[in-house]
PDB file of N, CA and C in Angstrom:
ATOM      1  N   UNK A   1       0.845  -1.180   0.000  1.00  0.00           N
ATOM      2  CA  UNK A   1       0.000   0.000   0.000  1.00  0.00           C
ATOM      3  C   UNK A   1       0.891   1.245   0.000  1.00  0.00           C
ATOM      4  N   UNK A   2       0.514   1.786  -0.907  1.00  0.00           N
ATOM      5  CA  UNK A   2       0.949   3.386  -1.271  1.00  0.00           C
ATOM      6  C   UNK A   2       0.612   4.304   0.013  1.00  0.00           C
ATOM      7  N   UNK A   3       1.622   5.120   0.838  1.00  0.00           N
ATOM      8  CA  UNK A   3       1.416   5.902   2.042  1.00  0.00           C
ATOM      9  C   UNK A   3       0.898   7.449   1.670  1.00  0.00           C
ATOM     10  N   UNK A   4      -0.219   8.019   2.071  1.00  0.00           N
ATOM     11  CA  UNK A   4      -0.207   9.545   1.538  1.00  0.00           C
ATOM     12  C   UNK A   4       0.422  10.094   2.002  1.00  0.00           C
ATOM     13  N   UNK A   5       0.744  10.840   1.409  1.00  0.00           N
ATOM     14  CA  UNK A   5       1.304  12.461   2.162  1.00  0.00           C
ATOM     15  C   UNK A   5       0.506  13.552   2.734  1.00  0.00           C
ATOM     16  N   UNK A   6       0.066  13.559   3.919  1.00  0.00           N
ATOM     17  CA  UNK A   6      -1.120  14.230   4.352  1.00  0.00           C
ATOM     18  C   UNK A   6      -0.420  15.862   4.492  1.00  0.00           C
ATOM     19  N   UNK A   7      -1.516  17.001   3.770  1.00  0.00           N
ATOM     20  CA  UNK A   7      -0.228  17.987   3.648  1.00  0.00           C
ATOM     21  C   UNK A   7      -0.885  19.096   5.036  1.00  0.00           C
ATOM     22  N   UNK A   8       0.654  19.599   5.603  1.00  0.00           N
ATOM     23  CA  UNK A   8       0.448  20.551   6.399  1.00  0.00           C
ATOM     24  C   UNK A   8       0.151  21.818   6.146  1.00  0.00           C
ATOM     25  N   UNK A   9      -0.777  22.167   6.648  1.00  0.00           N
ATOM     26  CA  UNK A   9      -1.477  23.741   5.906  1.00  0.00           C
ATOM     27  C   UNK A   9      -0.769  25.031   6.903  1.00  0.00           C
ATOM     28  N   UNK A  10      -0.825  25.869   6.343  1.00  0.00           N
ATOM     29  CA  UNK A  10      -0.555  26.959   7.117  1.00  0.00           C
ATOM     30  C   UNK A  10      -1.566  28.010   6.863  1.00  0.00           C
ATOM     31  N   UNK A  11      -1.993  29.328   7.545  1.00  0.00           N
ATOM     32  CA  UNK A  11      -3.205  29.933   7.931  1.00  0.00           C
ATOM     33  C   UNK A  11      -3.728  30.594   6.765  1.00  0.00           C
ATOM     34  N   UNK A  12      -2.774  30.919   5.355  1.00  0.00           N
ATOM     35  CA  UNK A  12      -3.423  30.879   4.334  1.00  0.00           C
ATOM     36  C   UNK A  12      -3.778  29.616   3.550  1.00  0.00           C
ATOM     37  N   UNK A  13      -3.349  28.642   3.638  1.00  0.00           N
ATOM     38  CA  UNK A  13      -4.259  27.688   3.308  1.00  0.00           C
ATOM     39  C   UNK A  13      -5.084  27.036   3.554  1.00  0.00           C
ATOM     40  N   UNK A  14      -5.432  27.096   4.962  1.00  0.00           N
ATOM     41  CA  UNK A  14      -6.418  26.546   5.958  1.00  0.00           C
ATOM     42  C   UNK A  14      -7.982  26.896   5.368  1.00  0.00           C
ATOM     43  N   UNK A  15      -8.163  27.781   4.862  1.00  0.00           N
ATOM     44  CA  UNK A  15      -9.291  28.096   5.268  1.00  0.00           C
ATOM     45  C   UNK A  15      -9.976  27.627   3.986  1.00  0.00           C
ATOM     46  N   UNK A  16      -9.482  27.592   2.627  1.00  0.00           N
ATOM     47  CA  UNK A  16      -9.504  27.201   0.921  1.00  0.00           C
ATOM     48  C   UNK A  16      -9.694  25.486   1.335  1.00  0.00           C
ATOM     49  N   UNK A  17      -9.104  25.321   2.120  1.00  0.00           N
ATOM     50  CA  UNK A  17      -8.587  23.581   2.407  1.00  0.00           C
ATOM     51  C   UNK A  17     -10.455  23.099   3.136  1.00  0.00           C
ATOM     52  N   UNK A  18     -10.465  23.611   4.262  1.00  0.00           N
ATOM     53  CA  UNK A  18     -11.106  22.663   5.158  1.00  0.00           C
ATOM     54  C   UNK A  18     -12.802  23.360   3.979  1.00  0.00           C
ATOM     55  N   UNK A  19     -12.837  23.587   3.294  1.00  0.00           N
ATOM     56  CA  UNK A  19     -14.104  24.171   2.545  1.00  0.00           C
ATOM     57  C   UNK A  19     -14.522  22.663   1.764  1.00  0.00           C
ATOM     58  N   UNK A  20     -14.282  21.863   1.593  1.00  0.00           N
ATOM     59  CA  UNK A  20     -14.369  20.402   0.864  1.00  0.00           C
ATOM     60  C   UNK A  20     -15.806  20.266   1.861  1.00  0.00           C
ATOM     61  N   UNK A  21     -15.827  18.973   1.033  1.00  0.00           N
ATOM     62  CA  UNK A  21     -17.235  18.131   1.962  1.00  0.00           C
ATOM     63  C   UNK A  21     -17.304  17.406   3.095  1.00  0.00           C
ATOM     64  N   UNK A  22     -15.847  16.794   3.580  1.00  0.00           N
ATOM     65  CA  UNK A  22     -15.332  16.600   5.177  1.00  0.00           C
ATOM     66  C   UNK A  22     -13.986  16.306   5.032  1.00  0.00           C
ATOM     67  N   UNK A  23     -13.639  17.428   5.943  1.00  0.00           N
ATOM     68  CA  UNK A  23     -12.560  17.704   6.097  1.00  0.00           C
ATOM     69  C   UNK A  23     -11.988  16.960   7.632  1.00  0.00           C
ATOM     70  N   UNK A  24     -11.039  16.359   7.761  1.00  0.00           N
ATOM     71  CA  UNK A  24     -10.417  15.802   9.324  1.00  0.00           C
ATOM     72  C   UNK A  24      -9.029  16.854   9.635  1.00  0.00           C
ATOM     73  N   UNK A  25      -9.024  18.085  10.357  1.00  0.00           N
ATOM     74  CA  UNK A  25      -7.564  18.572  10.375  1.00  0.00           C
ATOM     75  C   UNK A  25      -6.868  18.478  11.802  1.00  0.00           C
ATOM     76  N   UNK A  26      -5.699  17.562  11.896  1.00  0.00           N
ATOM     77  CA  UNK A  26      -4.855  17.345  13.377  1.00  0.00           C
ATOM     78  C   UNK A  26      -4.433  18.382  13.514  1.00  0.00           C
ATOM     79  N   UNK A  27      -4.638  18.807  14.943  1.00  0.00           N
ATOM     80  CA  UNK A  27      -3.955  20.070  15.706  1.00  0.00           C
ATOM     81  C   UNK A  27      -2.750  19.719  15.755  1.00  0.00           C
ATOM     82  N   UNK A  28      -1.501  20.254  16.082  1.00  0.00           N
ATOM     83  CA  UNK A  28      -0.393  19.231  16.883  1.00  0.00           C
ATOM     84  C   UNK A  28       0.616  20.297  17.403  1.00  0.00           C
ATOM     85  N   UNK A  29       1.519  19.611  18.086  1.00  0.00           N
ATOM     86  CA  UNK A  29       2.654  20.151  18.441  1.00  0.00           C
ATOM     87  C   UNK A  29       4.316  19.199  17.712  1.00  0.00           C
ATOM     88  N   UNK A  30       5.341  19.853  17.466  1.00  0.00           N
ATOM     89  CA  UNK A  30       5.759  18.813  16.937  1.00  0.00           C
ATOM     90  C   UNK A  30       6.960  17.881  18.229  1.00  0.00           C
ATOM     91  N   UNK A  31       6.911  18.443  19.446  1.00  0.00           N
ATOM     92  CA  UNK A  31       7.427  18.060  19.896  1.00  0.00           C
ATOM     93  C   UNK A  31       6.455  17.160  21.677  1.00  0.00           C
ATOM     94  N   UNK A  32       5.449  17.352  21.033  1.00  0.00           N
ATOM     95  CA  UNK A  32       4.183  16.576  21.809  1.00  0.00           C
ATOM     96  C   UNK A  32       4.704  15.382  21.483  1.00  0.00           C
ATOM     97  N   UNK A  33       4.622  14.864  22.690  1.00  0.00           N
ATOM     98  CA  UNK A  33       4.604  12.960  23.073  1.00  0.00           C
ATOM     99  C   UNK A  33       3.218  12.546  22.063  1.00  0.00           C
ATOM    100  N   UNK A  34       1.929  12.933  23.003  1.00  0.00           N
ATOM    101  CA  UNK A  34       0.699  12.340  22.433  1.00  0.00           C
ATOM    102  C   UNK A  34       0.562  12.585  20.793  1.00  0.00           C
ATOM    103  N   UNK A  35       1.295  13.980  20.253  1.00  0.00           N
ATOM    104  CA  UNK A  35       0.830  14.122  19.051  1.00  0.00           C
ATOM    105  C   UNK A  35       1.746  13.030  18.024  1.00  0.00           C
ATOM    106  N   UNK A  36       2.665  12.847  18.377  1.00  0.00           N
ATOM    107  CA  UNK A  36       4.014  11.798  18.439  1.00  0.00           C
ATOM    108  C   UNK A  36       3.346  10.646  17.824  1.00  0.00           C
ATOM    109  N   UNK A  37       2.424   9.855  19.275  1.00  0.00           N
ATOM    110  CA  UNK A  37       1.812   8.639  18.884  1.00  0.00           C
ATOM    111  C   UNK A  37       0.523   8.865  18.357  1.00  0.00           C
ATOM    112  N   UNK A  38      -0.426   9.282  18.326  1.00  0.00           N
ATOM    113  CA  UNK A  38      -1.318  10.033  16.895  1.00  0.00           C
ATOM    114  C   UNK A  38      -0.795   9.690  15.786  1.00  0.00           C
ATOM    115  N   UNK A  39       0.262  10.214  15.376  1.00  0.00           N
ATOM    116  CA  UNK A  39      -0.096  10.489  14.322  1.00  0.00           C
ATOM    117  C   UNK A  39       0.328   8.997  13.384  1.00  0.00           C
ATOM    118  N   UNK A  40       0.513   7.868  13.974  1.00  0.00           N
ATOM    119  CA  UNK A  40       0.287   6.494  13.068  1.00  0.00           C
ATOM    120  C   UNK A  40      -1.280   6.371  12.475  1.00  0.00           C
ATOM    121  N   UNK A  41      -1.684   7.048  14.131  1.00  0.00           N
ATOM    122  CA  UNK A  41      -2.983   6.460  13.931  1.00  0.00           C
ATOM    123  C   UNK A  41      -3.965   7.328  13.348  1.00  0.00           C
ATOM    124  N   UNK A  42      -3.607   8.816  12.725  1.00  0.00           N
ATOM    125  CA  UNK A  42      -3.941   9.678  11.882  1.00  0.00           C
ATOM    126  C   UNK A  42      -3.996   8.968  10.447  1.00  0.00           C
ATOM    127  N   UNK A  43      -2.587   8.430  10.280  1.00  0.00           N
ATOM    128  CA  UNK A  43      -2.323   7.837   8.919  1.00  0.00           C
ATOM    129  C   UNK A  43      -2.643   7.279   8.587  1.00  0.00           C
ATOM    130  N   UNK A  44      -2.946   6.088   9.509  1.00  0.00           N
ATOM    131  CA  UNK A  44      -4.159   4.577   9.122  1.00  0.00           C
ATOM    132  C   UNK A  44      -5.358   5.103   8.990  1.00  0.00           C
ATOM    133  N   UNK A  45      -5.691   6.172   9.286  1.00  0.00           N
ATOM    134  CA  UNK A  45      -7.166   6.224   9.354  1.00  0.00           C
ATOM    135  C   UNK A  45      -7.701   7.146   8.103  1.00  0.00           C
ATOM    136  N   UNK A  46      -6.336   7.951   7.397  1.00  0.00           N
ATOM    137  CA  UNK A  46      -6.655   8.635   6.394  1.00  0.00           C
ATOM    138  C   UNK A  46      -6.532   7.665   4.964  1.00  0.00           C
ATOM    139  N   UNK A  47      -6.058   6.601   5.308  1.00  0.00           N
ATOM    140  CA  UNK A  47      -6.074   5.288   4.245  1.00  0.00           C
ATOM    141  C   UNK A  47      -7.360   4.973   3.940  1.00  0.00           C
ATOM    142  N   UNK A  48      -7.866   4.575   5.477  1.00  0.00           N
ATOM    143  CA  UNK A  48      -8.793   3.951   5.487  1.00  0.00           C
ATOM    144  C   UNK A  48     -10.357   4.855   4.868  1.00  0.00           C
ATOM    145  N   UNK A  49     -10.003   6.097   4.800  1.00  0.00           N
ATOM    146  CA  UNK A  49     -11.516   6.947   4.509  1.00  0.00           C
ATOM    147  C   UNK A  49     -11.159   7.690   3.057  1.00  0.00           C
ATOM    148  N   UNK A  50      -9.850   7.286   2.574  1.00  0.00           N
ATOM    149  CA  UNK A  50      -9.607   7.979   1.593  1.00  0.00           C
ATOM    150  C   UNK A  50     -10.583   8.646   0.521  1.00  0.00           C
ATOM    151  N   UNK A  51     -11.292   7.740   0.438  1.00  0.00           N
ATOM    152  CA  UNK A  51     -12.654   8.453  -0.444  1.00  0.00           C
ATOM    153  C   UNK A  51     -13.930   9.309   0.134  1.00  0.00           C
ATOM    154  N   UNK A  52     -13.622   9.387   1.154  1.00  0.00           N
ATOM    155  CA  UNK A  52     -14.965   9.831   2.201  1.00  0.00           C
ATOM    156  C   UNK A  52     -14.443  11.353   2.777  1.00  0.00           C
ATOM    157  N   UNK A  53     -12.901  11.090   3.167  1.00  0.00           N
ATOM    158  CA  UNK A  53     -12.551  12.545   4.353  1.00  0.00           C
ATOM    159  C   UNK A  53     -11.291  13.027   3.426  1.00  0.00           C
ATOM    160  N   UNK A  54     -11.110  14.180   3.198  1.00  0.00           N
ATOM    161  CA  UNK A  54      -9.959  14.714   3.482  1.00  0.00           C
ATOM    162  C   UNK A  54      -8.936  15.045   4.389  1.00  0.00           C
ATOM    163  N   UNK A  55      -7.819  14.676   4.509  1.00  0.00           N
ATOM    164  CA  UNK A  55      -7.194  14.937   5.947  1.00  0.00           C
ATOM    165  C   UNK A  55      -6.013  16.146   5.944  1.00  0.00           C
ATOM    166  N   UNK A  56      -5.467  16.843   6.821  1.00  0.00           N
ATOM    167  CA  UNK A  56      -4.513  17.540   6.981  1.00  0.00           C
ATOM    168  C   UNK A  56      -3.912  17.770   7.962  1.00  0.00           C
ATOM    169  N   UNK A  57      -2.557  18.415   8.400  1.00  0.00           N
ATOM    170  CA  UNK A  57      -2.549  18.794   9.933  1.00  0.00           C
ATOM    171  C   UNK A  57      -2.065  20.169  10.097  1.00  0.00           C
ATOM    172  N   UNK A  58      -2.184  20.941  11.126  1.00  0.00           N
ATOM    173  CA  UNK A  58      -1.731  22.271  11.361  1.00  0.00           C
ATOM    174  C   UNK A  58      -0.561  22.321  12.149  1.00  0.00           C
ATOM    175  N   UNK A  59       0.591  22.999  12.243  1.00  0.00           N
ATOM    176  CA  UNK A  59       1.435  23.111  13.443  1.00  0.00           C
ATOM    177  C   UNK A  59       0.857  24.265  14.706  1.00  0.00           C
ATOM    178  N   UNK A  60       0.157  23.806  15.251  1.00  0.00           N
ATOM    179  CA  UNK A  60      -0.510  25.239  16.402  1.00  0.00           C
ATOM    180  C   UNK A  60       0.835  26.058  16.577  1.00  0.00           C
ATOM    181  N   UNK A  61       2.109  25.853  16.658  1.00  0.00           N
ATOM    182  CA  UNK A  61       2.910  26.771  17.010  1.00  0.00           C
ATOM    183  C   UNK A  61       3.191  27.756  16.290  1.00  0.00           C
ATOM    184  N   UNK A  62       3.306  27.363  14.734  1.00  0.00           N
ATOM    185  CA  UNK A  62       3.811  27.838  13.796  1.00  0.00           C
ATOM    186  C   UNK A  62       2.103  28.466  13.298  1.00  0.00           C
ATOM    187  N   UNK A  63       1.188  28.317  13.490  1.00  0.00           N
ATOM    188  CA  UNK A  63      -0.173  28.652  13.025  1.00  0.00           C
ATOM    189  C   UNK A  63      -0.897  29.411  14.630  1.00  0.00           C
ATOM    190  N   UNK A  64      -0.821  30.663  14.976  1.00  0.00           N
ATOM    191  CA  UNK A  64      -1.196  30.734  16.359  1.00  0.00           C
ATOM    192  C   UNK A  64      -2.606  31.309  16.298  1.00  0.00           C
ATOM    193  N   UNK A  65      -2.785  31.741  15.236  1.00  0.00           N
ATOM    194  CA  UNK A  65      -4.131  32.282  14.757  1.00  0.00           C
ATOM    195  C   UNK A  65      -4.844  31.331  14.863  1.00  0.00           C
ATOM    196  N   UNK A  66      -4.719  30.633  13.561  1.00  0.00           N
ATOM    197  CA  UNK A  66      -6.265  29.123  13.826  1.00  0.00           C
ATOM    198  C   UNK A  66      -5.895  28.670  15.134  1.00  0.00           C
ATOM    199  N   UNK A  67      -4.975  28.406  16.167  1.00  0.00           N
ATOM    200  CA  UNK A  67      -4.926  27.880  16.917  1.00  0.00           C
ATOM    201  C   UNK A  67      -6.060  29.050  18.524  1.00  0.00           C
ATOM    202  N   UNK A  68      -6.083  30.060  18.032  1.00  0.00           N
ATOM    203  CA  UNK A  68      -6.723  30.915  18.589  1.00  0.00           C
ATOM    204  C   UNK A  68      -8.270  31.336  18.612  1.00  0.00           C
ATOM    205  N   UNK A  69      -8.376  30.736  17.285  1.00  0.00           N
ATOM    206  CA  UNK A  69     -10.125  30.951  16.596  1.00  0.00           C
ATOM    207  C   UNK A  69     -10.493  29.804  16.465  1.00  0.00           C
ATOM    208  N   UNK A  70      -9.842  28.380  16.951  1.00  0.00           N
ATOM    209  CA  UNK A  70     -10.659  27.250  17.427  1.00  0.00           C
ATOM    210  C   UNK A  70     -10.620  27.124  18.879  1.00  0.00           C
ATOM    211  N   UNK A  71     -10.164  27.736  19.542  1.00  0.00           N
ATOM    212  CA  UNK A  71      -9.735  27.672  21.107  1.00  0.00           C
ATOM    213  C   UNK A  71      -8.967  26.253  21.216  1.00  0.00           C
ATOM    214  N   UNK A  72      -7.831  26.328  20.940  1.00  0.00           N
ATOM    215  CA  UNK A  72      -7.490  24.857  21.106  1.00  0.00           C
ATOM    216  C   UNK A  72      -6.298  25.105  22.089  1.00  0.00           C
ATOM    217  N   UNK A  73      -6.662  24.185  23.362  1.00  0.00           N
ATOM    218  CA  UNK A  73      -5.711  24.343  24.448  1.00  0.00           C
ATOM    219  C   UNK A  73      -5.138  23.464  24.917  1.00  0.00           C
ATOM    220  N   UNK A  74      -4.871  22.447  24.326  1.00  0.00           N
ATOM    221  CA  UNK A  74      -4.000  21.264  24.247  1.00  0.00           C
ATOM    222  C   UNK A  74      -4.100  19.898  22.952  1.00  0.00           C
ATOM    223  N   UNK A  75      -2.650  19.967  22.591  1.00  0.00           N
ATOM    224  CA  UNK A  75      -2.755  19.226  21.907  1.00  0.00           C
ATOM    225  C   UNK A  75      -2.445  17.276  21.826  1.00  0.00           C
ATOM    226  N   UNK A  76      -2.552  16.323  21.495  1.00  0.00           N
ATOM    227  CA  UNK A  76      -3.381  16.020  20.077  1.00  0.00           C
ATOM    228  C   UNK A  76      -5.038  17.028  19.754  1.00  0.00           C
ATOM    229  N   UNK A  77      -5.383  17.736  19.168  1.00  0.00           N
ATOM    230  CA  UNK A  77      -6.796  18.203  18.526  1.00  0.00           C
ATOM    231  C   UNK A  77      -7.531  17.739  17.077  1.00  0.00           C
ATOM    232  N   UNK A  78      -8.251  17.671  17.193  1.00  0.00           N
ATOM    233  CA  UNK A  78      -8.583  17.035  15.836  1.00  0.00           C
ATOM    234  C   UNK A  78     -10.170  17.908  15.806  1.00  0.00           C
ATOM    235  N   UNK A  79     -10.420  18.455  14.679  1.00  0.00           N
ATOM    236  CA  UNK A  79     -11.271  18.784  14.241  1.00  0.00           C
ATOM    237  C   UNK A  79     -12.255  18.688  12.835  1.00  0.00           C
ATOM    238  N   UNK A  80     -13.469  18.545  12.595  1.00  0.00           N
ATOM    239  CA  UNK A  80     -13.979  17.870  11.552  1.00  0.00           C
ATOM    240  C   UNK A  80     -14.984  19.287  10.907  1.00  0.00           C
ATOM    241  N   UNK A  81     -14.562  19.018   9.816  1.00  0.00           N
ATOM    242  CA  UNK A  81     -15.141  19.757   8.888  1.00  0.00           C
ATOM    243  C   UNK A  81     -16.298  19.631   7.827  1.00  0.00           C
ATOM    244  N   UNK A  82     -17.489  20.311   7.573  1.00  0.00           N
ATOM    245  CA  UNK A  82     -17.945  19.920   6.500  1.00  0.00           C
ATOM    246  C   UNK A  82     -18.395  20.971   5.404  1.00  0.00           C
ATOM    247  N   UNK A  83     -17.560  21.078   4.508  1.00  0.00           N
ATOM    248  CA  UNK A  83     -18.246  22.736   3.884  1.00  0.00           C
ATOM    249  C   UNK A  83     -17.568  23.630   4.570  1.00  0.00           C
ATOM    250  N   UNK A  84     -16.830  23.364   5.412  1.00  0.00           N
ATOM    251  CA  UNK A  84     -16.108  25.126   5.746  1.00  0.00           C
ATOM    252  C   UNK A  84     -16.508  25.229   7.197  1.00  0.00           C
ATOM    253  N   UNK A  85     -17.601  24.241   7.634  1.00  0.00           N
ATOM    254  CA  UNK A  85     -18.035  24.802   8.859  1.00  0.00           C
ATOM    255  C   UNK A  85     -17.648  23.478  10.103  1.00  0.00           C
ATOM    256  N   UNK A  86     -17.043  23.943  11.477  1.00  0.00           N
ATOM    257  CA  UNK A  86     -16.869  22.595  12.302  1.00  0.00           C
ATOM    258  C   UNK A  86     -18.340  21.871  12.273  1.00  0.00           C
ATOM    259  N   UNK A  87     -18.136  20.500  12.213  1.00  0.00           N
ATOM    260  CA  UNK A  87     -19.409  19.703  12.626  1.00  0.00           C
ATOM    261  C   UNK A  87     -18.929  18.573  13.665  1.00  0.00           C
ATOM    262  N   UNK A  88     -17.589  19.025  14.428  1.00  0.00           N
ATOM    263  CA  UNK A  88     -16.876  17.942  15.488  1.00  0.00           C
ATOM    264  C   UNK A  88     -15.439  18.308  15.605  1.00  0.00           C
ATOM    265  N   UNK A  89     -15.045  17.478  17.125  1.00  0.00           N
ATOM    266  CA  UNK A  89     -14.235  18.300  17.729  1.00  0.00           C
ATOM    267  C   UNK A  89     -13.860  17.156  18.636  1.00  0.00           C
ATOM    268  N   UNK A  90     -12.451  16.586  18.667  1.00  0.00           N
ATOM    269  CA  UNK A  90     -12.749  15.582  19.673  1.00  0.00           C
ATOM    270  C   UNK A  90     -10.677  15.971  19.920  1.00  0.00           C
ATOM    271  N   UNK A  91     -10.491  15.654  21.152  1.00  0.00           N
ATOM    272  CA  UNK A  91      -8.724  15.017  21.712  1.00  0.00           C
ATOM    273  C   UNK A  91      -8.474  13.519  20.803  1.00  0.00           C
ATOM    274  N   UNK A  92      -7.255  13.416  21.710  1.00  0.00           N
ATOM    275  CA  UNK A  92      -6.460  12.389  21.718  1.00  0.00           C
ATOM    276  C   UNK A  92      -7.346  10.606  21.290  1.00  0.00           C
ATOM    277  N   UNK A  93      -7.150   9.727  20.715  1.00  0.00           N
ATOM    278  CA  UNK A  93      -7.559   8.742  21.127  1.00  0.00           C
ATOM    279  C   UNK A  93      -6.759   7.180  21.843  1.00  0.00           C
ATOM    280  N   UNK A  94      -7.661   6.364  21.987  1.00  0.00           N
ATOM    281  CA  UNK A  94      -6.206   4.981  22.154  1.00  0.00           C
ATOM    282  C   UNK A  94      -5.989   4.563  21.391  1.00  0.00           C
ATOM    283  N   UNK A  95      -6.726   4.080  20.104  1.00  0.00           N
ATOM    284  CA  UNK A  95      -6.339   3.588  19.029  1.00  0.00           C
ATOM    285  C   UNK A  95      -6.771   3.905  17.848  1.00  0.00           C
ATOM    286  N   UNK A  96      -6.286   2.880  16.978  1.00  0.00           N
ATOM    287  CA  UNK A  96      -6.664   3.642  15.285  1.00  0.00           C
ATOM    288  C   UNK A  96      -8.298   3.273  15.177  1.00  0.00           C
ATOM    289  N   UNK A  97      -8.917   2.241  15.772  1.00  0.00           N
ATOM    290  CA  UNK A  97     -10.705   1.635  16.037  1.00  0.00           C
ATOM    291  C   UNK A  97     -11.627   2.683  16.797  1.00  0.00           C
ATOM    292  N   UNK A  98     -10.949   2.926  17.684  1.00  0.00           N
ATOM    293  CA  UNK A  98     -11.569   4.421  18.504  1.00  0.00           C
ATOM    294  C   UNK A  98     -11.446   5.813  17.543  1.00  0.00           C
ATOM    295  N   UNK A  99     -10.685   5.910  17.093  1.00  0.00           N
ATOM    296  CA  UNK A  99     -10.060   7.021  15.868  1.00  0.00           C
ATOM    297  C   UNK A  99     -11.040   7.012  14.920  1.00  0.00           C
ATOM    298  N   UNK A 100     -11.072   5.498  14.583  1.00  0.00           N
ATOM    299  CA  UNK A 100     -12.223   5.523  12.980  1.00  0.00           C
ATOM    300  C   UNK A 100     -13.844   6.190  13.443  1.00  0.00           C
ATOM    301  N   UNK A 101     -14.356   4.869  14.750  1.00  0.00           N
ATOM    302  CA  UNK A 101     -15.174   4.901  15.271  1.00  0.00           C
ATOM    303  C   UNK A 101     -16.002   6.475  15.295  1.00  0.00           C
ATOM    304  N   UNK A 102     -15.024   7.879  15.446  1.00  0.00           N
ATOM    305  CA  UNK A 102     -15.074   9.048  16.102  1.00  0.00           C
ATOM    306  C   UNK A 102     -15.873   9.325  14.687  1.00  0.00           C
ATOM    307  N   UNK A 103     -14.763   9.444  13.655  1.00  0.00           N
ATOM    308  CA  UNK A 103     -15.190   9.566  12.018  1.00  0.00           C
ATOM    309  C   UNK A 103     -16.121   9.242  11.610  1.00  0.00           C
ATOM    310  N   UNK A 104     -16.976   7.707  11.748  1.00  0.00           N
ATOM    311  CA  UNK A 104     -17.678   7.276  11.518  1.00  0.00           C
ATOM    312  C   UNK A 104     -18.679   7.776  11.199  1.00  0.00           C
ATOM    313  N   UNK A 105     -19.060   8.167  13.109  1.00  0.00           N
ATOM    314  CA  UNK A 105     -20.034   9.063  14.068  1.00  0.00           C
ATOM    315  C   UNK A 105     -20.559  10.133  13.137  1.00  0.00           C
ATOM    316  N   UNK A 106     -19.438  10.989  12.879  1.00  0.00           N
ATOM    317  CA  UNK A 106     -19.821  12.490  12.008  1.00  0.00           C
ATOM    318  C   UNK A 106     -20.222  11.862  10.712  1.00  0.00           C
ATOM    319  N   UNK A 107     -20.014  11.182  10.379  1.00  0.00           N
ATOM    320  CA  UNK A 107     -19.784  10.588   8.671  1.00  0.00           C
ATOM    321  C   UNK A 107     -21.381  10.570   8.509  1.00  0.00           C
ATOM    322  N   UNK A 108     -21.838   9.962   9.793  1.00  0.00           N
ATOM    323  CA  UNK A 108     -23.520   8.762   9.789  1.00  0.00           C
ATOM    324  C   UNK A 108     -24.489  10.464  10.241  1.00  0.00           C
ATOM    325  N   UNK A 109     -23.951  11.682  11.154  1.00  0.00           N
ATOM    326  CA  UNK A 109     -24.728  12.623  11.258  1.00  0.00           C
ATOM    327  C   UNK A 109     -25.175  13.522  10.723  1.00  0.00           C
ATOM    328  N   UNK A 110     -23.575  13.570   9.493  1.00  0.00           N
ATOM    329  CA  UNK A 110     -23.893  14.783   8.467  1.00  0.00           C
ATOM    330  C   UNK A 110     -24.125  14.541   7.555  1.00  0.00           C
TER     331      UNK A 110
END
């Protein structure tokens, strides 16, 4: 299996980006433990929805703005998009099944 390259946006591209039909974008830090182990389970999970979600991630450090106009106060963050607008908002998980599971959820509401 071919690995994507999930691309990191910065605050002019953020906003052109998460406008799709569902968008998944990881908050992170790059020197976060939790965002550390995430992000396997980011990757498996953007395999797994490839046709359904778009994925991306932000550096909150290097991005302090979006990190300011989502209120995000610790990271792993993950936020879900549909059309431009949040429709979900969840932390950290334990695994890549809990991870999908989260996706699912929004997938089956919106």
């Amino acid at each position: 299996m071919v690995q994507r390259i999930i691309p990191e946006l910065s605050n002019g591209e953020f906003e052109r980006f998460v406008k799709g039909e569902f968008v998944v974008v990881s908050f992170f830090k790059e020197w976060c433990m939790n965002c550390l182990m995430m992000n396997p389970i980011f990757e498996e999970a953007s395999e797994k929805f490839l046709d359904k979600i778009k994925f991306a991630k932000i550096n909150v450090e290097d991005n302090r703005e979006i990190m300011r106009k989502f209120e995000i106060n610790s990271t792993p963050y993950f936020i879900i998009f549909k059309g431009g607008c949040v429709c979900g908002k969840f932390g950290k998980t334990s695994c890549v099944e809990e991870f999908e599971e989260k996706l699912k959820e929004f997938l089956i509401k919106n």
